[in-house]
Protein backbone atom coordinates (compact mmCIF):
# COMPACT_ATOMS: atom_id res chain seq x y z
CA UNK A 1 -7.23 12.78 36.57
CA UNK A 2 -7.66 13.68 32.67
CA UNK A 3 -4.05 15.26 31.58
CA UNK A 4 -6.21 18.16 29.89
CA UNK A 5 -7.55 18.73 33.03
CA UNK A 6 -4.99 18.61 35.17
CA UNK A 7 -2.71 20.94 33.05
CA UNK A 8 -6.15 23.03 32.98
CA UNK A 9 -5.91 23.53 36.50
CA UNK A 10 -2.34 24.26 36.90
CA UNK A 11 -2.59 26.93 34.19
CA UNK A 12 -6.05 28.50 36.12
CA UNK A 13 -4.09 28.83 39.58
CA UNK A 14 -1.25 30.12 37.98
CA UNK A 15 -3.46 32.95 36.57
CA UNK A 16 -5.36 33.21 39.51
CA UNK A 17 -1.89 34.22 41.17
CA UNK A 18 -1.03 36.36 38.25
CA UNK A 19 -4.40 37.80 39.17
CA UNK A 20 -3.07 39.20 42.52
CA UNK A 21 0.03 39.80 41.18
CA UNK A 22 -1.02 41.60 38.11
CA UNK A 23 -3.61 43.81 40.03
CA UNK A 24 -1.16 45.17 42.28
CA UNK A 25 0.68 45.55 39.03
CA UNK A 26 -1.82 47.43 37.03
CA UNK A 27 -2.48 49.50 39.75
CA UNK A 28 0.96 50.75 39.91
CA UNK A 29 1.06 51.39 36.32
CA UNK A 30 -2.26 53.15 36.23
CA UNK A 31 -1.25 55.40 39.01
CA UNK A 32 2.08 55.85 37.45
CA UNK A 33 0.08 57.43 34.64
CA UNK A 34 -2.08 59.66 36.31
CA UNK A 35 0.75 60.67 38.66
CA UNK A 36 2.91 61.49 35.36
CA UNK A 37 0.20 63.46 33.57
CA UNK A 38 -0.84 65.40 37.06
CA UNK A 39 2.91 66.54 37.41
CA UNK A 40 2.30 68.56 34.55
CA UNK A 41 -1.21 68.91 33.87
CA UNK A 42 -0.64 72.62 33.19
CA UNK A 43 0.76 71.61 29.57
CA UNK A 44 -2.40 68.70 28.79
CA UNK A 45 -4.85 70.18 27.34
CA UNK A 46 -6.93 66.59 26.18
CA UNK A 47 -7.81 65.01 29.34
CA UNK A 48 -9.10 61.93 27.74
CA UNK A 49 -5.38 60.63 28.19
CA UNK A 50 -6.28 59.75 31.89
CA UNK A 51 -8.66 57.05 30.62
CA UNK A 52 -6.78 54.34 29.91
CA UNK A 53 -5.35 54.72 33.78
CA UNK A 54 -8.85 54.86 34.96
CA UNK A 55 -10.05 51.45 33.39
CA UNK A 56 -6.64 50.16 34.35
CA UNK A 57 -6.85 51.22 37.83
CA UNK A 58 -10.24 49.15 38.42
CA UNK A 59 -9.53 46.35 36.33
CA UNK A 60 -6.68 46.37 39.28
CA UNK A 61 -9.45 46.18 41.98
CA UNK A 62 -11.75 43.47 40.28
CA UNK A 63 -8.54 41.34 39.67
CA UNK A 64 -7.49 41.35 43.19
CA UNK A 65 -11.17 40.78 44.51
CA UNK A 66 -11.77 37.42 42.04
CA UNK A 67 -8.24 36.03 42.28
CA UNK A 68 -9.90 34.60 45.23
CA UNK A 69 -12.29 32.73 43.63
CA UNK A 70 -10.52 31.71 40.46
CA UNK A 71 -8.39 29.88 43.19
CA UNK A 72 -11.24 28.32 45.16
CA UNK A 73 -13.17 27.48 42.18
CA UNK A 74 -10.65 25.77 40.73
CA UNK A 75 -9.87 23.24 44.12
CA UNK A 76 -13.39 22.74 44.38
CA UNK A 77 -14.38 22.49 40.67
CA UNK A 78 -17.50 24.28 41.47
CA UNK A 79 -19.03 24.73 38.14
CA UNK A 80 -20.71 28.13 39.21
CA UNK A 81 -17.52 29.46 40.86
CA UNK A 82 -15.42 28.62 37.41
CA UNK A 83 -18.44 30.25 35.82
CA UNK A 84 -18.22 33.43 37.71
CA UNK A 85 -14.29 33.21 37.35
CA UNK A 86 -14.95 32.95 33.34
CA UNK A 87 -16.97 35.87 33.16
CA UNK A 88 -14.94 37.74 35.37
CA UNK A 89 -11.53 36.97 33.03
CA UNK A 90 -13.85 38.07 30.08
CA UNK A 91 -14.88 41.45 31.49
CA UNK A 92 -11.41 41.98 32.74
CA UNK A 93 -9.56 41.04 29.12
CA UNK A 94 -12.81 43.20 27.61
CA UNK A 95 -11.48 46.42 29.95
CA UNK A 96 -8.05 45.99 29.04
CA UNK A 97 -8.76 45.92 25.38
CA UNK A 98 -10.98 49.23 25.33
CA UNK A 99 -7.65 50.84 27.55
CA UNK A 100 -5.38 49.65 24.50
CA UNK A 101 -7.96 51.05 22.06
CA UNK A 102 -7.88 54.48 23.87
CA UNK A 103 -3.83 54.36 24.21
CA UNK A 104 -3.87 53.97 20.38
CA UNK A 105 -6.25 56.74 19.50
CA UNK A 106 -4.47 58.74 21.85
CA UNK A 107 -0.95 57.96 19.42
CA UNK A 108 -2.85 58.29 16.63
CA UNK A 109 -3.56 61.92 17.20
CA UNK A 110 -0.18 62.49 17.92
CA UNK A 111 0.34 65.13 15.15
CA UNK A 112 -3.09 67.31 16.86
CA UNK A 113 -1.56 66.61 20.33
CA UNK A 114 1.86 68.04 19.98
CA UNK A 115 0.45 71.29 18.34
CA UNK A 116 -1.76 71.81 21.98
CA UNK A 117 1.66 70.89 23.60
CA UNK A 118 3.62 73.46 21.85
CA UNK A 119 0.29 75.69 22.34
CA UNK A 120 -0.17 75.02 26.26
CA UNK A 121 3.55 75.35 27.03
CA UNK A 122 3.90 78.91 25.45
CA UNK A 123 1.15 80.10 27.15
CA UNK A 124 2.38 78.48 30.77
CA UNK A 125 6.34 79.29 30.00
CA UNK A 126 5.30 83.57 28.77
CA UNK A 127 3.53 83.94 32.72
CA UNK A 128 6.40 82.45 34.47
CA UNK A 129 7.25 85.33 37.06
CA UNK A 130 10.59 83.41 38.89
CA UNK A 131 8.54 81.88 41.09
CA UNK A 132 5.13 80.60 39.40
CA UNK A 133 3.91 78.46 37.39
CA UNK A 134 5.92 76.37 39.43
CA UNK A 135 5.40 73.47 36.94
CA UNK A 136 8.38 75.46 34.84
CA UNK A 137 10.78 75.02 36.89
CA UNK A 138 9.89 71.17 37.95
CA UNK A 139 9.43 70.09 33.93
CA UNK A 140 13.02 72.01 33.24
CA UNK A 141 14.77 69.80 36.09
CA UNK A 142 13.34 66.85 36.43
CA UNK A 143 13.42 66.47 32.02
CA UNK A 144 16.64 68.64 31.69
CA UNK A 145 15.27 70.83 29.37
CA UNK A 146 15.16 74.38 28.86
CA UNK A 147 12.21 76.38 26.81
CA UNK A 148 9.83 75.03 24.59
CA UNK A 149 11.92 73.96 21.53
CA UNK A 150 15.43 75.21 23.00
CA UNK A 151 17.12 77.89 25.32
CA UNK A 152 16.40 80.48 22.82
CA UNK A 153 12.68 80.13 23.26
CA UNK A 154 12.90 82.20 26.43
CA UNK A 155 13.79 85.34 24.16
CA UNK A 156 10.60 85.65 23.75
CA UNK A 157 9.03 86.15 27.36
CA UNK A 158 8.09 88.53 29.62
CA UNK A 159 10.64 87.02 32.02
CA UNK A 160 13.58 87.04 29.40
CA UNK A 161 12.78 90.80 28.08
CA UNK A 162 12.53 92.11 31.74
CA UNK A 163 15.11 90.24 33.75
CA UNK A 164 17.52 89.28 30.91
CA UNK A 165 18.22 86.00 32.29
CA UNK A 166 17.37 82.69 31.93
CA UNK A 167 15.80 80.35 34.90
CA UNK A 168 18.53 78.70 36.68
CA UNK A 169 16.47 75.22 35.96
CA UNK A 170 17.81 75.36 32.74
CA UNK A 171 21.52 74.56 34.15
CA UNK A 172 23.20 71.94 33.88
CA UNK A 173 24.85 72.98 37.21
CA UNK A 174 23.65 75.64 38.75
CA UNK A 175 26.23 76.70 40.90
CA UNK A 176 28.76 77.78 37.68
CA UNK A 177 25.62 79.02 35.82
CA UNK A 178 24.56 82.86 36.13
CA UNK A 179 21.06 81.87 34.12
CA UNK A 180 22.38 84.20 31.01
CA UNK A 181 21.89 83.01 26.95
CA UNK A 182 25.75 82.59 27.20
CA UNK A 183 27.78 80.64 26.80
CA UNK A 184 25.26 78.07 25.72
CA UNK A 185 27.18 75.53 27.09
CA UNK A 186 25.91 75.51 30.22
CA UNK A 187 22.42 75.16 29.67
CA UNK A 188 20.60 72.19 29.03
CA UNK A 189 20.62 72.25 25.17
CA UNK A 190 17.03 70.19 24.20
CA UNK A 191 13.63 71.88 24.38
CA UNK A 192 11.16 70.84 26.90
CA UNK A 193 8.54 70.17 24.04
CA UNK A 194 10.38 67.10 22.49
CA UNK A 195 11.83 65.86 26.01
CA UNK A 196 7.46 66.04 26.98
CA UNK A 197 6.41 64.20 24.14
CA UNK A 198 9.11 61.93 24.29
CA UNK A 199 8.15 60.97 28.12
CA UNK A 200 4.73 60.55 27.63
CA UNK A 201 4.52 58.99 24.89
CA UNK A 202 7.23 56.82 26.83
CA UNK A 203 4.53 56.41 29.49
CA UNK A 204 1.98 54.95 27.51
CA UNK A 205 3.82 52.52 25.63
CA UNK A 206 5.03 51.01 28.92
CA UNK A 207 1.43 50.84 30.02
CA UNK A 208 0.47 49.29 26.61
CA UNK A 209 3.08 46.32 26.67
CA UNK A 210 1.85 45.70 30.24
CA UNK A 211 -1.47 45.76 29.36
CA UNK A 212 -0.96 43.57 26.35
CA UNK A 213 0.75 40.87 28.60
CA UNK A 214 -2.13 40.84 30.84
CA UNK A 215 -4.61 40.29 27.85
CA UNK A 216 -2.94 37.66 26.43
CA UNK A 217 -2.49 35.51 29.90
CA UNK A 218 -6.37 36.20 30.38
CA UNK A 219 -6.78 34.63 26.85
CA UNK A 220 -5.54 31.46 28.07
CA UNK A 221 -6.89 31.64 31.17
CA UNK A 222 -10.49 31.46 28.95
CA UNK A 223 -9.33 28.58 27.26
CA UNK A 224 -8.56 26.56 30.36
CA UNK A 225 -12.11 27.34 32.27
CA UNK A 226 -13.64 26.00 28.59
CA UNK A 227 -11.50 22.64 29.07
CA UNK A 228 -11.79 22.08 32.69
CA UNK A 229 -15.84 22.59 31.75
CA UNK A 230 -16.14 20.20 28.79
CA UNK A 231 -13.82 17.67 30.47
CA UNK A 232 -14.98 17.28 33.46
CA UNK A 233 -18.55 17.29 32.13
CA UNK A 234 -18.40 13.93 31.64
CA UNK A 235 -16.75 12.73 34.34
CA UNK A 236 -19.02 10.85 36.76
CA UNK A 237 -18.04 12.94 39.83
CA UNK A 238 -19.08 16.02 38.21
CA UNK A 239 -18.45 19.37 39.85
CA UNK A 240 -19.44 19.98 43.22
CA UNK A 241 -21.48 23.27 44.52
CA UNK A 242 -19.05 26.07 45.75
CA UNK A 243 -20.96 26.38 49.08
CA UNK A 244 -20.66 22.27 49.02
């Protein structure tokens, strides 16, 4: 068997494993994005960040589906199956590219997007009554935050001027803390608005680079469906029908 071929081969079943793999993959990471953003919707006002997850989530469908038959095509060296297999890689490496565009517009407005954070987060932090939006109290512990820029940001609530405390999810531990402006210590000293931005912006980058791997196997995987076709073109043998 031609060496270019061979190697051809080896490097399209790999990928068609990476296929299944990097489905299941993708469609982790794509729900770990929308489950990220939906845990605190309340504060997102541009929606277009759920995007990118969608086109990630089925490119994760269409690479488990054709892993298949990238595998079978390539056994068989059914010139239609490799065909199909090419197209699919092309469509697939054509989705992840538009999801890396829309991460990087998404970064881009970065400046715009923080000043709807800070917005959104005023307006959800000034109607929290103890109780509800519950989405305070989850973003405070689960970031270890407290207000929008810092602890003194709750001055300037409803909550603050009437009850004179602070929410006990802004303690470091709440069974020493009595939810009061002092002593600061006690308190979890960064705003929620940086620790937000940080994690998100954490989320997408982490997408990106996975994405980005992806695309770049799928490159190669291109390359070797274009050897194993002009190679084995003129071989006598030829390529035998995938129903064969």
């Amino acid at each position: 068997m031609d060496c270019g071929i061979c190697t051809s081969k080896i490097i399209l079943l790999f990928l068609s494993l990476v296929f299944w793999g990097a489905g299941v993959a993708l469609a982790y990471v794509g729900a770990y994005i929308i489950m990220s953003f939906r845990n605190f919707e309340s504060f997102i006002q541009d929606k277009q960040t759920l995007i990118p997850a969608t086109i990630i989530i089925a490119t994760s469908v269409v690479m488990i589906i054709f892993g298949l038959v990238g595998c079978c095509s390539t056994l068989r060296e059914s010139k239609f199956g490799l065909g199909c297999f090419f197209l699919i890689i092309v469509i697939v490496f054509a989705a992840e590219v538009t999801a890396l565009v829309f991460i990087f517009i998404y970064q881009g407005k970065s400046a715009q997007l923080n000043q709807d954070l800070e917005h959104s987060m005023n307006e959800v932090f000034a109607k929290y009554d103890g109780h509800s939006p519950e989405v305070v109290d989850r973003l405070q512990t689960e970031l270890r935050c407290c207000g929008v820029s810092n602890y003194s940001s709750w001055n300037n609530t409803p909550w603050f001027k009437q009850n004179h405390t602070i929410p006990h999810s802004c303690c470091k531990n709440s069974s020493n803390c009595a939810g009061t402006p002092q002593p600061p210590n006690l308190l979890y000293p960064e705003g929620c608005k940086g620790k937000l931005e940080k994690f998100l912006q954490d989320v997408l980058t982490y997408a990106m680079l996975v994405i980005l791997g992806f695309a770049i196997i799928k490159f190669f995987g291109m390359l070797s469906v274009c050897v194993i076709t002009c190679r084995s073109g003129s071989r006598r043998s030829g390529y035998q029908p995938l129903y064969a």
